[in-house]
N, C-alpha and C. Protein backbone atom coordinates (compact mmCIF):
# COMPACT_ATOMS: atom_id res chain seq x y z
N UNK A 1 38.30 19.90 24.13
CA UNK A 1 37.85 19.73 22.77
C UNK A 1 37.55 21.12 22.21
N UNK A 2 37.99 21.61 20.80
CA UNK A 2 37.88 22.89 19.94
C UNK A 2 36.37 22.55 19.45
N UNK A 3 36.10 24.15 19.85
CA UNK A 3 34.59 24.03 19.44
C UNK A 3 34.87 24.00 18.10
N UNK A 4 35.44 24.04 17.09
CA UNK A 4 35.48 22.85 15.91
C UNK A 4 35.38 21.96 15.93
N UNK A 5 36.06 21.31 16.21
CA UNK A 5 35.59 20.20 16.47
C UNK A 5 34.38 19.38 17.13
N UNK A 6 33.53 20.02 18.46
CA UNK A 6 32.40 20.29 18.36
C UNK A 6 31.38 20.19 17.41
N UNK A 7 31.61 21.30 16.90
CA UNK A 7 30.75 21.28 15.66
C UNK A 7 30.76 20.43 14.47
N UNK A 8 31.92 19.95 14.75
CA UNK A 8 32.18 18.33 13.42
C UNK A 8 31.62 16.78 13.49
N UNK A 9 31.68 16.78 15.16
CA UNK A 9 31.08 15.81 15.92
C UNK A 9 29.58 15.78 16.08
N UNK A 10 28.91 17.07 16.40
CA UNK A 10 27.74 17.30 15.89
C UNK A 10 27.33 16.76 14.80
N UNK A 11 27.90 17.44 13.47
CA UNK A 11 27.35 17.28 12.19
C UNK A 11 27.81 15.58 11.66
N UNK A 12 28.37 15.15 12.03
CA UNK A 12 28.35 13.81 11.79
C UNK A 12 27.51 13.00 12.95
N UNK A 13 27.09 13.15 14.10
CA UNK A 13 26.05 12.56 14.53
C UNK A 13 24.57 12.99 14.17
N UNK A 14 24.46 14.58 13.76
CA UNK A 14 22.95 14.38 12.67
C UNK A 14 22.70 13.50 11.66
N UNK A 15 24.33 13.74 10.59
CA UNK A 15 24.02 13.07 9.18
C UNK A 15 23.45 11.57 9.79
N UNK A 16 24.53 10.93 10.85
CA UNK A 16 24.37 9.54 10.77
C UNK A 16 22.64 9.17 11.46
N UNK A 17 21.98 10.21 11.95
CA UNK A 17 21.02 9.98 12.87
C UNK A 17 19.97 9.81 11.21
N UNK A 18 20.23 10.83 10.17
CA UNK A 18 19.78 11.23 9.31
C UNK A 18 19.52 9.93 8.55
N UNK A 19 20.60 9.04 8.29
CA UNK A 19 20.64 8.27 7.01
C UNK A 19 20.04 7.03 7.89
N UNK A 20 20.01 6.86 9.35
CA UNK A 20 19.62 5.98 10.00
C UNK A 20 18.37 5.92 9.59
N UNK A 21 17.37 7.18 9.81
CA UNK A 21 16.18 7.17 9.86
C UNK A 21 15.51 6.91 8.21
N UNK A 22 16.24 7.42 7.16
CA UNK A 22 16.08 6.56 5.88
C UNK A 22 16.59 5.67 5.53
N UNK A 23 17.32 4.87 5.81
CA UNK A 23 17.72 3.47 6.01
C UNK A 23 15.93 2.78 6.49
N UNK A 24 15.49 3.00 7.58
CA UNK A 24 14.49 2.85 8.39
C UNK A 24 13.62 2.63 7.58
N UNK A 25 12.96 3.71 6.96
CA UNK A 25 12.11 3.92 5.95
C UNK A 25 12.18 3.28 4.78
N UNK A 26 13.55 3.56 3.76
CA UNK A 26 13.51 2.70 2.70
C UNK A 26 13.27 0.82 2.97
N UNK A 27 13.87 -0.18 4.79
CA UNK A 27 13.52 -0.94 5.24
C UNK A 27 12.61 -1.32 5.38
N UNK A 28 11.41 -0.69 5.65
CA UNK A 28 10.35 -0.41 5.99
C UNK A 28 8.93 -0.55 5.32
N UNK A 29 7.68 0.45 5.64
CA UNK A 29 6.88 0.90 4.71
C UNK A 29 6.86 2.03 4.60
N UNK A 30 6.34 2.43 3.80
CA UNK A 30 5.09 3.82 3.04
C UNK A 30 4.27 3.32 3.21
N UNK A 31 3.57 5.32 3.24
CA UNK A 31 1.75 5.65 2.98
C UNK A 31 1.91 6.08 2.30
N UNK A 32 0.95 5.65 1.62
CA UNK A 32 0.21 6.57 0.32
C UNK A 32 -1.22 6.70 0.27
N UNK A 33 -1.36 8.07 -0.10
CA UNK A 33 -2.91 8.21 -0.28
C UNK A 33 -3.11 8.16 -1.49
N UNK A 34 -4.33 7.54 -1.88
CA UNK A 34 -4.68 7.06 -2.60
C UNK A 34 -6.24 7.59 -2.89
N UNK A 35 -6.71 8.26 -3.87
CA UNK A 35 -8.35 8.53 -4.37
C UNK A 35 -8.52 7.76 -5.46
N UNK A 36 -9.84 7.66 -5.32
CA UNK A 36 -10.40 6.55 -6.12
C UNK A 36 -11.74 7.08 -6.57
N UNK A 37 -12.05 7.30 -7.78
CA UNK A 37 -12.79 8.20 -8.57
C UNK A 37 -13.59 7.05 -9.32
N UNK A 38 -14.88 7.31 -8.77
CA UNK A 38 -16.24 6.38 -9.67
C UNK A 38 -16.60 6.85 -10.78
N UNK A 39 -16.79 5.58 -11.88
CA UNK A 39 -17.33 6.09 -12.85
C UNK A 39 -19.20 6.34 -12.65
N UNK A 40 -19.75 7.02 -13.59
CA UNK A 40 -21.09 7.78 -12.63
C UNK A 40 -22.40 5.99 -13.00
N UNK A 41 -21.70 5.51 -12.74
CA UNK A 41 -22.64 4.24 -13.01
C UNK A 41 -23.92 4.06 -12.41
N UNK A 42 -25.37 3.90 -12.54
CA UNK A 42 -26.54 3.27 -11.78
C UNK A 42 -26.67 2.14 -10.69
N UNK A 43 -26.62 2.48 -9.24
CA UNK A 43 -27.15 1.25 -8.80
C UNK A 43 -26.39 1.10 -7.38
N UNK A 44 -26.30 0.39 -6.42
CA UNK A 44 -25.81 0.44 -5.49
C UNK A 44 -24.64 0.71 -5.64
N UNK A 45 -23.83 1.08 -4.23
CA UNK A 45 -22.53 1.05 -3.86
C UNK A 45 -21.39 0.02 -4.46
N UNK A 46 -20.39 0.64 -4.51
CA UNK A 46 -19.57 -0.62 -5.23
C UNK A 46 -19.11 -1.46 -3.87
N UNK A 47 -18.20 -2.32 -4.05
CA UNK A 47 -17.26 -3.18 -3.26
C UNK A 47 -15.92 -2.98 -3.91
N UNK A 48 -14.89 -2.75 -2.93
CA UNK A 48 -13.95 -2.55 -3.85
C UNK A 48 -12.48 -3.19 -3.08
N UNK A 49 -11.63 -4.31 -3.34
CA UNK A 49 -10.58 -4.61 -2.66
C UNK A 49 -9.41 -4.61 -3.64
N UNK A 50 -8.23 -4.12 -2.38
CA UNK A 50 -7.08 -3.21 -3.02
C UNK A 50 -6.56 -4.32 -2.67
N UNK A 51 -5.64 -5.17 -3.59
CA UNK A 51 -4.34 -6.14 -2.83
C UNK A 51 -3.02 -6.22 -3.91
N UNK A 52 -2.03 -6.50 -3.23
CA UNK A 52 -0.79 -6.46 -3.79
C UNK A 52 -0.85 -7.96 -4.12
N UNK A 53 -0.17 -7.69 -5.68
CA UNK A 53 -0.27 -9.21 -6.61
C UNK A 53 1.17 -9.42 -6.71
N UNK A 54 1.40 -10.54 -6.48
CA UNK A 54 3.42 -10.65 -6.94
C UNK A 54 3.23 -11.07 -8.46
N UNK A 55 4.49 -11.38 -8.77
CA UNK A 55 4.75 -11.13 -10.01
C UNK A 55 4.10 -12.59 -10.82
N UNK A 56 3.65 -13.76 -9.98
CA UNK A 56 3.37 -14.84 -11.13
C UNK A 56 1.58 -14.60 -10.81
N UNK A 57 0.42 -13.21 -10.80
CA UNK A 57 -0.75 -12.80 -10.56
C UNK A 57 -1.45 -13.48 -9.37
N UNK A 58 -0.41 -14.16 -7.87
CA UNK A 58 -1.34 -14.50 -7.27
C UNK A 58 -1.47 -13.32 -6.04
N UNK A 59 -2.42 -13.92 -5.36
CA UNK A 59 -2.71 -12.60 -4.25
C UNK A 59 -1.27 -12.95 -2.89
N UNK A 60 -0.72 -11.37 -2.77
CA UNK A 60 0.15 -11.47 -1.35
C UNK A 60 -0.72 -11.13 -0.07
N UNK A 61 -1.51 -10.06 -0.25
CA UNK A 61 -1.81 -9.25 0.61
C UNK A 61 -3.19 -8.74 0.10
N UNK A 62 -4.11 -8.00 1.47
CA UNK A 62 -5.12 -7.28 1.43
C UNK A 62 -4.31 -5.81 1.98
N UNK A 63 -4.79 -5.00 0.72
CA UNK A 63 -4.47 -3.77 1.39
C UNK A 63 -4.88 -2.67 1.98
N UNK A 64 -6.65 -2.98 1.18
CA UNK A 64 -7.62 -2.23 1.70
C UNK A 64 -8.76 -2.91 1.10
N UNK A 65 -10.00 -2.53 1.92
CA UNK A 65 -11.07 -3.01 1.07
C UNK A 65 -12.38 -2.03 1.50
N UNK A 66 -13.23 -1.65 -0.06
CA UNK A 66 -14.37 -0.21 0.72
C UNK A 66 -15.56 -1.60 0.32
N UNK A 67 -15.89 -1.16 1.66
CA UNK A 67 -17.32 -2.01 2.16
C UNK A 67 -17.30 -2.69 3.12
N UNK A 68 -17.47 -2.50 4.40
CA UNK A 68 -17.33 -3.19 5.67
C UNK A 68 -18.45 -4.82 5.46
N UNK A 69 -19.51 -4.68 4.80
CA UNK A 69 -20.57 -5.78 5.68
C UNK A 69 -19.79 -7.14 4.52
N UNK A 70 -19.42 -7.76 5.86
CA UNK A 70 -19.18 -9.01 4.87
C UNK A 70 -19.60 -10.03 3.96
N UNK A 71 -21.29 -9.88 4.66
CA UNK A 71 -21.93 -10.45 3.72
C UNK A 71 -21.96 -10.40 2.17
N UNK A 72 -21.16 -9.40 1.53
CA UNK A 72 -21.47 -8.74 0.69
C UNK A 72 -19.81 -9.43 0.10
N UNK A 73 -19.20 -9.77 0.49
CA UNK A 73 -17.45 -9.87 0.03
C UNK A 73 -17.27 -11.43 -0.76
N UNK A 74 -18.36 -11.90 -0.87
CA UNK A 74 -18.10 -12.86 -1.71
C UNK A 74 -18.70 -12.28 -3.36
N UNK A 75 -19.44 -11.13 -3.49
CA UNK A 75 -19.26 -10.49 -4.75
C UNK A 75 -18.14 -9.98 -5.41
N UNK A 76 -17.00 -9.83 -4.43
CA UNK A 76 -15.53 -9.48 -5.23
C UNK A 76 -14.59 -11.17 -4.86
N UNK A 77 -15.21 -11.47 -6.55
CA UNK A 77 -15.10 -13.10 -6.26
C UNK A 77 -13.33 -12.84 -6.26
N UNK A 78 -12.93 -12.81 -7.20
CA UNK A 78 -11.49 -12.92 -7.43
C UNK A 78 -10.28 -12.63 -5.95
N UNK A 79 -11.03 -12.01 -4.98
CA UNK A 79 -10.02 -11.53 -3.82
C UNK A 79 -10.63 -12.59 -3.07
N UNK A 80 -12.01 -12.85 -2.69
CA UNK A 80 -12.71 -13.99 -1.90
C UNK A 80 -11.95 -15.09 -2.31
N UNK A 81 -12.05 -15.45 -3.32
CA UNK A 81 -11.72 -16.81 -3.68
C UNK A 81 -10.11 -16.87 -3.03
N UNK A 82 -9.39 -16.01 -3.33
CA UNK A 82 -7.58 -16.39 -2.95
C UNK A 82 -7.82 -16.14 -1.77
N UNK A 83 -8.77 -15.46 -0.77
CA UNK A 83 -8.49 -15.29 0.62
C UNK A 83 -9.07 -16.64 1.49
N UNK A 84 -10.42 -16.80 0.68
CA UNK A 84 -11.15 -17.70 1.60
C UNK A 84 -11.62 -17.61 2.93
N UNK A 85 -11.30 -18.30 3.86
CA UNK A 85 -11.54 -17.79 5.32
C UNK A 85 -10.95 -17.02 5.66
N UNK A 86 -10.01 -16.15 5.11
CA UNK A 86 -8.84 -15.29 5.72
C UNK A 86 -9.54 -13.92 5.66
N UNK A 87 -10.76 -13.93 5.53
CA UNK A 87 -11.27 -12.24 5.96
C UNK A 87 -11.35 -11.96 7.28
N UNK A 88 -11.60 -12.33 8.14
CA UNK A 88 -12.17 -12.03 9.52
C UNK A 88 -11.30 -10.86 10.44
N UNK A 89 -9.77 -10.65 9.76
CA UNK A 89 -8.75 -10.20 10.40
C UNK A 89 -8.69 -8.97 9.20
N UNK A 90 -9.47 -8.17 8.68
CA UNK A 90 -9.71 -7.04 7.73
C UNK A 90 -10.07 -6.03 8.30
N UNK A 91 -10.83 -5.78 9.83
CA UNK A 91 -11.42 -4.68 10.31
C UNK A 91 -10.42 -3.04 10.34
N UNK A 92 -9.28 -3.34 10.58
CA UNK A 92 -8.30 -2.05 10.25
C UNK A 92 -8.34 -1.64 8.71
N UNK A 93 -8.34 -2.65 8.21
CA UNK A 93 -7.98 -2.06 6.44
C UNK A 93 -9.52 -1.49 5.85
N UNK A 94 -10.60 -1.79 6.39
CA UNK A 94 -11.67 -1.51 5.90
C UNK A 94 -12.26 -0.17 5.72
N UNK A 95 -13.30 -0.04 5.06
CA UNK A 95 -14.24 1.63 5.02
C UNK A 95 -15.50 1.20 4.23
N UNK A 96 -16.24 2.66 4.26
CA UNK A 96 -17.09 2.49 3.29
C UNK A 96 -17.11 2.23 2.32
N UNK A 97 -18.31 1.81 1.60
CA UNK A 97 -18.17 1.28 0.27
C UNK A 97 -18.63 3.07 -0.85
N UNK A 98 -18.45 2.76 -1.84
CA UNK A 98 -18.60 4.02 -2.57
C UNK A 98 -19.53 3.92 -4.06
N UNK A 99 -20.23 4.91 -3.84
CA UNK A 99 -21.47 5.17 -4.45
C UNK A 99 -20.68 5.62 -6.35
N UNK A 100 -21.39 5.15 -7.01
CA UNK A 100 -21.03 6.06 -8.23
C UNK A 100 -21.31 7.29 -8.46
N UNK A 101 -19.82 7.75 -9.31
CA UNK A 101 -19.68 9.30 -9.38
C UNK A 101 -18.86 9.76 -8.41
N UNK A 102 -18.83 9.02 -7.24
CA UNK A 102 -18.10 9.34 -5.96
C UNK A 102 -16.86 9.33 -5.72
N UNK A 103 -16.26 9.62 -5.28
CA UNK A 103 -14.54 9.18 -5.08
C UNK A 103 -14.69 9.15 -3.73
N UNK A 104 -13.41 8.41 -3.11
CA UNK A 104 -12.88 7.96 -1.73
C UNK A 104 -11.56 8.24 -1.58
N UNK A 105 -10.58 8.84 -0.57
CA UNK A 105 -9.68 8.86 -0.49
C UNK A 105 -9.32 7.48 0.62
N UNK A 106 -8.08 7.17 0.16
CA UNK A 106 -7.82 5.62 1.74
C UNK A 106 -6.34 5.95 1.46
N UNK A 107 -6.13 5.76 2.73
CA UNK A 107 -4.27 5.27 2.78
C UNK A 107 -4.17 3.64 2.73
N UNK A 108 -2.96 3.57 2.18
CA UNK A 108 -2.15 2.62 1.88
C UNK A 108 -0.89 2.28 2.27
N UNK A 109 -0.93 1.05 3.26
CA UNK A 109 0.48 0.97 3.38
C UNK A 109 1.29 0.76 2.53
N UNK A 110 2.66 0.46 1.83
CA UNK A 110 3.25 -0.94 1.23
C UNK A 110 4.43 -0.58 1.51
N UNK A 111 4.59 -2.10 2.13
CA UNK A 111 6.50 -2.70 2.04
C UNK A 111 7.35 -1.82 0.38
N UNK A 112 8.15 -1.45 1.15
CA UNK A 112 9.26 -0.72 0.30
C UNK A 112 9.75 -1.62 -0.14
N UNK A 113 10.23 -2.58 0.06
CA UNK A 113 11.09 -4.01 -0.68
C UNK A 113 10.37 -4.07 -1.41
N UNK A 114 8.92 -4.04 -1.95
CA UNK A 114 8.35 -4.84 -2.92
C UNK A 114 8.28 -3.53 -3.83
N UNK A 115 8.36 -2.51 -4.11
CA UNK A 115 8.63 -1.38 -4.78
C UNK A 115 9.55 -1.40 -5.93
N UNK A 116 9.45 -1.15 -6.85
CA UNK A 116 10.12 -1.38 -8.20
C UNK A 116 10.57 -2.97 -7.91
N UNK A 117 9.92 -4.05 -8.23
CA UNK A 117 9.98 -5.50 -8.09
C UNK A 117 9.16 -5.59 -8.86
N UNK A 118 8.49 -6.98 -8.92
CA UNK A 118 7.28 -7.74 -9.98
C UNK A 118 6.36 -7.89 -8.73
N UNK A 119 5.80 -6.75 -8.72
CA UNK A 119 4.77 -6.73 -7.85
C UNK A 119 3.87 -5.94 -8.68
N UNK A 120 2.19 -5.73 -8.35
CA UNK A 120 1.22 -4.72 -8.47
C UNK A 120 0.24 -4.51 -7.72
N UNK A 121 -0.31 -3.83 -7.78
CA UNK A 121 -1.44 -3.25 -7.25
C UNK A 121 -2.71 -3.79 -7.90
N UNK A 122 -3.76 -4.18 -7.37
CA UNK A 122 -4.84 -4.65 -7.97
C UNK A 122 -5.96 -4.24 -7.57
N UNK A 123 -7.26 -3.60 -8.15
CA UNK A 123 -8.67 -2.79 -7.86
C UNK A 123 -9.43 -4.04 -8.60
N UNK A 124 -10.40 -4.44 -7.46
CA UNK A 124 -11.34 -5.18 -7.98
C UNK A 124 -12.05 -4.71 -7.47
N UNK A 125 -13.07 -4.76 -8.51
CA UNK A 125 -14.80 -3.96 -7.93
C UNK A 125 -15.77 -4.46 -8.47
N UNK A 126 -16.82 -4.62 -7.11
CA UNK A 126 -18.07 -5.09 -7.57
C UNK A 126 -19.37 -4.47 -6.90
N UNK A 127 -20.34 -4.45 -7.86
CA UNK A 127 -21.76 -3.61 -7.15
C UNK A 127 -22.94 -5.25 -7.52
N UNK A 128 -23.80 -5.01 -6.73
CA UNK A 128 -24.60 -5.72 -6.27
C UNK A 128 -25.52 -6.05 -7.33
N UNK A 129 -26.02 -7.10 -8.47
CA UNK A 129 -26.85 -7.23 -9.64
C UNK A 129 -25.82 -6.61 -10.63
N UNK A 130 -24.57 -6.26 -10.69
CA UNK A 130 -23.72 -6.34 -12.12
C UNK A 130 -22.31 -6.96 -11.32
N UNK A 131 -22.07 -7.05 -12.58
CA UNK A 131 -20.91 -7.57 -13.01
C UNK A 131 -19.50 -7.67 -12.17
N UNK A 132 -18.86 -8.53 -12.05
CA UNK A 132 -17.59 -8.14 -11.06
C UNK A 132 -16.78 -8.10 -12.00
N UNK A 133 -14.97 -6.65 -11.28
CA UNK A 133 -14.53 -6.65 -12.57
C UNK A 133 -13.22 -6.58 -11.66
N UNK A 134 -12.53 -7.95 -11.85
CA UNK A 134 -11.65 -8.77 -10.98
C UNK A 134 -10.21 -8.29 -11.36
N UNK A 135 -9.95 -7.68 -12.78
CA UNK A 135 -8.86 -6.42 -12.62
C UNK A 135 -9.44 -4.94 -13.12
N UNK A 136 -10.38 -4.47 -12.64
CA UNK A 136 -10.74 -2.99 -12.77
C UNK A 136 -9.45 -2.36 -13.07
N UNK A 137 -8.48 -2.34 -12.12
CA UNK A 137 -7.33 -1.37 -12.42
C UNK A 137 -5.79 -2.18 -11.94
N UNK A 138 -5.12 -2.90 -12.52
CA UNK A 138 -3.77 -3.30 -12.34
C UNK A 138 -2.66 -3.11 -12.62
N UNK A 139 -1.88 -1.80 -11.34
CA UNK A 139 -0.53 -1.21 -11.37
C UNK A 139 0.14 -1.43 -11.35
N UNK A 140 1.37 -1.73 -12.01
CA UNK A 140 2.33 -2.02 -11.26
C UNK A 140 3.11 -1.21 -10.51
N UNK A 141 3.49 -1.96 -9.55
CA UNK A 141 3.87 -1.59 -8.18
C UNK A 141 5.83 -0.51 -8.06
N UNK A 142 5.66 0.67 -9.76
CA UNK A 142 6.90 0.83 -9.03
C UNK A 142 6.54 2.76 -8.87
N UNK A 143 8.12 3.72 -8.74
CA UNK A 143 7.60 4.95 -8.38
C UNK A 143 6.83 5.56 -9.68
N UNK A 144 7.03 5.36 -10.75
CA UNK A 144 6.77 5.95 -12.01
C UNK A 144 4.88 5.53 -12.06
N UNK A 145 4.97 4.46 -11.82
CA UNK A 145 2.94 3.97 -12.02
C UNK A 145 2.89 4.87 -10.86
N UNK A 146 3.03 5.03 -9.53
CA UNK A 146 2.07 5.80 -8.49
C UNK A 146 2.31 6.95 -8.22
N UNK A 147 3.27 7.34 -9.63
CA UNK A 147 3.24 9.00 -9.98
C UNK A 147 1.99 8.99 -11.33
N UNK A 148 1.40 8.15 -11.55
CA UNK A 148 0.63 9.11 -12.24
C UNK A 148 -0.95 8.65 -12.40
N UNK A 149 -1.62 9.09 -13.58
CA UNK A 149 -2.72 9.04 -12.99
C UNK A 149 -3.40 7.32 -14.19
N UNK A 150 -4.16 6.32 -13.40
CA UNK A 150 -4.32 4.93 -13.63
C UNK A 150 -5.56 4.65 -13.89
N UNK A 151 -6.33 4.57 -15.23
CA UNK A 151 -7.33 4.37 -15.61
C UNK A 151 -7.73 2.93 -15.17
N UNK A 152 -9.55 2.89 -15.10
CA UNK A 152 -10.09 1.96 -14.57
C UNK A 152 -10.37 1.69 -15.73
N UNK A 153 -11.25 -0.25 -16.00
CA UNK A 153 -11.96 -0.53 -16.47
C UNK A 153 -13.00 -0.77 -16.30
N UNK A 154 -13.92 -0.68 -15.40
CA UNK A 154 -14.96 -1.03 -15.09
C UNK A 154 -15.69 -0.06 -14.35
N UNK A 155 -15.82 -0.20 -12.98
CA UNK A 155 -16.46 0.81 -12.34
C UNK A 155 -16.06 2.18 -11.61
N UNK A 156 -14.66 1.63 -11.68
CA UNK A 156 -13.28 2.68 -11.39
C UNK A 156 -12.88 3.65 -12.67
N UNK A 157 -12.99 4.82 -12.42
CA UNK A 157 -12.87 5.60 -13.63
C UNK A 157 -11.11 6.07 -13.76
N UNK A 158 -10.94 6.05 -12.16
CA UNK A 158 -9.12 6.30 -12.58
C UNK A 158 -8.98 6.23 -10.85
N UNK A 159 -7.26 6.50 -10.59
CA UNK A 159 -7.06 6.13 -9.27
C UNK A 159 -5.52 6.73 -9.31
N UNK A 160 -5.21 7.65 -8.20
CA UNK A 160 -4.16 8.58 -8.45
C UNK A 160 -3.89 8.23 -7.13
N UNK A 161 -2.32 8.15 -6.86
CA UNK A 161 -1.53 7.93 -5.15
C UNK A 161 -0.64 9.08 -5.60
N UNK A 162 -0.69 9.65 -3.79
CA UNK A 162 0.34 10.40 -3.63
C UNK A 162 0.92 10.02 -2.28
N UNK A 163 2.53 10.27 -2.00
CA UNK A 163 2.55 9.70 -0.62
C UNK A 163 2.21 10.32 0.37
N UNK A 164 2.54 9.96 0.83
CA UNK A 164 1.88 10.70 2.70
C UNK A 164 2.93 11.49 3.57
N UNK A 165 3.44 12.50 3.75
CA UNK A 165 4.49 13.40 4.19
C UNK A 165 3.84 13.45 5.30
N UNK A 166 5.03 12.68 6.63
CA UNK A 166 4.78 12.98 7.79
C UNK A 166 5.57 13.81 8.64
């Protein structure tokens, strides 16, 4: 064999190793990091759960949620209510809860299939003696929304993703 050829055989087993491994990925999921910026509000910690909404507003998924004690997760009525008993299996997606004024950074998985689809992103947040605010912030789920930056209504002042380069 001509080390030309060699070298042709090479470069077509990178490319193909290449498009394999984004094949993979676009198949797949993403991370994204994600900060989440409090507005400077009075009073305890918020509660805050991240879930992907399909396109007719019901819940698919938990994607994250800040506030571990559960006792506390029936104040973010709108995610309680569609989950119901289905919290108990949350301990990976979880963190602290976040103080106003504060921001949090969290990663995020999401399925690439559901990416430019009728999907979104949904921030519900609630603090303890006010108000729950059951779409604080609702993205939709394509590259253009989690390029930029996503005002809150409620206790969420805005919420910016970038992906995660591994």
């Amino acid at each position: 064999m001509s080390r030309l050829h060699k070298i042709g055989v090479l470069a077509l087993a990178l490319t193909l190793a290449g498009s394999s491994a984004l094949f993979a990925q676009q198949a797949g999921t993403s991370q994204y990091k994600c900060m989440i910026q409090m507005t400077n509000y009075m009073g305890e910690k918020a509660y805050i759960a991240v879930s992907l909404m399909n396109g007719k507003g019901a819940y698919e998924k938990t994607l994250y949620v800040l506030g571990s004690d559960k006792k506390w997760y029936p104040d973010v009525k709108g995610w309680y209510k569609a989950l119901g008993k289905k919290t108990a299996n949350i301990s990976a997606i979880s963190g602290a809860s976040v103080a106003g004024g504060d921001r949090s950074v969290i990663m995020l998985e999401i399925d690439n299939s559901k990416l430019n689809k009728d999907y979104k992103i949904r921030f519900e947040s609630a603090v303890e003696d006010k108000e729950d605010h059951t779409k604080d912030i609702e993205i939709p789920l394509t590259t253009e929304a989690l390029s930029a930056k996503n005002e809150g209504t409620g206790f969420i002042r805005y919420v910016r993703f970038s992906p995660n380069q591994l």
